[in-house]
C-alpha atoms as a PDB file:
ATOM      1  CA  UNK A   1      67.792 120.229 101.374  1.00  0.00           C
ATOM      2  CA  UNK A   2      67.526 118.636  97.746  1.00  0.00           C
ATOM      3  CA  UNK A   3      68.980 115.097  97.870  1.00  0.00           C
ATOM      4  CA  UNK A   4      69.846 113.806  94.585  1.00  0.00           C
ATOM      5  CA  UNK A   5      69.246 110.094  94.350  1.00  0.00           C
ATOM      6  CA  UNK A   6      69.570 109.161  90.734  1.00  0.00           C
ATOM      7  CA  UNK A   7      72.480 106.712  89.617  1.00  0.00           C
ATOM      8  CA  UNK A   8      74.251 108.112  86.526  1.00  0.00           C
ATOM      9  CA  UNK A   9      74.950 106.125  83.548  1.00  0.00           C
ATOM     10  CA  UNK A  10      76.982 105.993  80.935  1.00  0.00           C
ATOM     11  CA  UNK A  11      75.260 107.063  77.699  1.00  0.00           C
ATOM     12  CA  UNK A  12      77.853 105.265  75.465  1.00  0.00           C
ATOM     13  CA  UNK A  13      77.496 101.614  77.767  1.00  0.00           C
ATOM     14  CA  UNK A  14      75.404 101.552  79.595  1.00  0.00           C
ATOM     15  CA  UNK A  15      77.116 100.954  82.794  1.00  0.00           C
ATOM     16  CA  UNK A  16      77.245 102.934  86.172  1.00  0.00           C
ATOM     17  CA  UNK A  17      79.881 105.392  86.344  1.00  0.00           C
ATOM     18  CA  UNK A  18      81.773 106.176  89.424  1.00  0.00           C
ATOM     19  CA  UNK A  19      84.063 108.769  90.510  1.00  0.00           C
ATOM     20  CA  UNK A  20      87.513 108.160  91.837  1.00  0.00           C
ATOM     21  CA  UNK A  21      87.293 107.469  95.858  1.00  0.00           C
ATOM     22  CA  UNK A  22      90.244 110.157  97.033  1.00  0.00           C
ATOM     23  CA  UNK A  23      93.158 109.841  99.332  1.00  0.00           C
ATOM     24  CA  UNK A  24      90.033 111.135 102.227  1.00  0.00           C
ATOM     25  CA  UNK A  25      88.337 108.532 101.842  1.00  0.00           C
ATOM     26  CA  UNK A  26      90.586 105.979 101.115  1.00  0.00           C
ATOM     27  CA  UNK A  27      92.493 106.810 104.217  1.00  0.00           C
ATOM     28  CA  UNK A  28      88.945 106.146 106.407  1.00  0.00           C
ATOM     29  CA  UNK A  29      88.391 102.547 104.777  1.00  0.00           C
ATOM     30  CA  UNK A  30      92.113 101.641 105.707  1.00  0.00           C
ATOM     31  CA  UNK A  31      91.758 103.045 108.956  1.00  0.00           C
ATOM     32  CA  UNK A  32      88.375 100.605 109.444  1.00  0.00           C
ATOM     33  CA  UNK A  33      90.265  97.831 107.760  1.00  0.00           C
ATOM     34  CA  UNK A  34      93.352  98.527 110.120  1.00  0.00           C
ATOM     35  CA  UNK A  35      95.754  98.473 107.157  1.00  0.00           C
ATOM     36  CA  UNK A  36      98.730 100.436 107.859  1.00  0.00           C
ATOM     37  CA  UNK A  37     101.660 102.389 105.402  1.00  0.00           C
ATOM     38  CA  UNK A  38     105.103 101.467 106.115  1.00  0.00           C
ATOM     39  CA  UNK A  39     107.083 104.914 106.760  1.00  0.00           C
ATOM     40  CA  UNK A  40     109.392 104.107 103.023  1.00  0.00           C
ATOM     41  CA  UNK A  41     105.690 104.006 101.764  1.00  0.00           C
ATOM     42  CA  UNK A  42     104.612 107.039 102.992  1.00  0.00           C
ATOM     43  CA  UNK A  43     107.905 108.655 102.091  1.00  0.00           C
ATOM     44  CA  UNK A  44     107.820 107.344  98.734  1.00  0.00           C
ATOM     45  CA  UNK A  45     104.173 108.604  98.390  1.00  0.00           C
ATOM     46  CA  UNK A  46     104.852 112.092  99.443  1.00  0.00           C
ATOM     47  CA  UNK A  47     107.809 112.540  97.418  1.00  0.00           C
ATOM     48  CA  UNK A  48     105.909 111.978  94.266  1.00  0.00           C
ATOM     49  CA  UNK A  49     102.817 114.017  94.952  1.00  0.00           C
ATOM     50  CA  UNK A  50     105.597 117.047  95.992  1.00  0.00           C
ATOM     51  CA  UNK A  51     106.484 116.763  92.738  1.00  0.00           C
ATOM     52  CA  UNK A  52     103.270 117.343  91.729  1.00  0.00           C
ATOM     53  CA  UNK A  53     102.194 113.662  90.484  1.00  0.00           C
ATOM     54  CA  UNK A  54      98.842 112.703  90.278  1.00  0.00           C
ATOM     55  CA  UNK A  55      96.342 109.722  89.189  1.00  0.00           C
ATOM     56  CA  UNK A  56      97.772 107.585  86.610  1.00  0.00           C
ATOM     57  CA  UNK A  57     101.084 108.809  86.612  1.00  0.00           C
ATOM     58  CA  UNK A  58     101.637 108.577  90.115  1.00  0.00           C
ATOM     59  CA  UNK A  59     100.501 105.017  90.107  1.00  0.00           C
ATOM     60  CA  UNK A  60     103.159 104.383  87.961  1.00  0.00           C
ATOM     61  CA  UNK A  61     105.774 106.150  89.389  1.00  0.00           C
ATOM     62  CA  UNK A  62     105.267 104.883  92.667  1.00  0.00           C
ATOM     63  CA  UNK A  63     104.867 101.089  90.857  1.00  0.00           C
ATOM     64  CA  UNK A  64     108.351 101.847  89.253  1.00  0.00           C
ATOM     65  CA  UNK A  65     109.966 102.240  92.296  1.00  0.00           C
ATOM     66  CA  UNK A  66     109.137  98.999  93.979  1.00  0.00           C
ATOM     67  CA  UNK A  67     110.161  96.997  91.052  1.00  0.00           C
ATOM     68  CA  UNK A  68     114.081  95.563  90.916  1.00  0.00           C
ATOM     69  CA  UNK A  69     116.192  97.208  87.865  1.00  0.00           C
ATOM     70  CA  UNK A  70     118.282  94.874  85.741  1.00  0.00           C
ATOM     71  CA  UNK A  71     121.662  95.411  85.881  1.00  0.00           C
ATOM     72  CA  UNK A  72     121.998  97.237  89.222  1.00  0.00           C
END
């Protein structure tokens, strides 16, 4: 088994890079942290990433809908 143990860089900063975490993984450290989805969460959630939403724009899609609209 080759383990690869070497922290990538970037070349341009300098800094360590990192990889996005994924819903996987993010569901395990809510699960340990006990935090919980309402069900209009989830259902918001899921209707976005049916319509095939991902990453930034489904942060801000999701974001959108929780804030109050002028005028209505």
């Amino acid at each position: 088994m080759n383990k690869n143990t070497a922290l990538k860089r970037s070349a341009t900063t300098g800094r360590f890079t990192t990889k996005p975490l994924g819903k996987g993984k993010a569901a395990k450290f809510a699960k340990v942290e006990g935090v919980t989805t309402s069900s209009k969460s989830a259902m918001t959630l899921k209707s976005y990433s049916d319509r095939g939403l991902t990453g930034d724009a489904l942060r801000s899609a999701i974001t959108g809908s929780f804030t109050t609209k002028k005028g209505k």
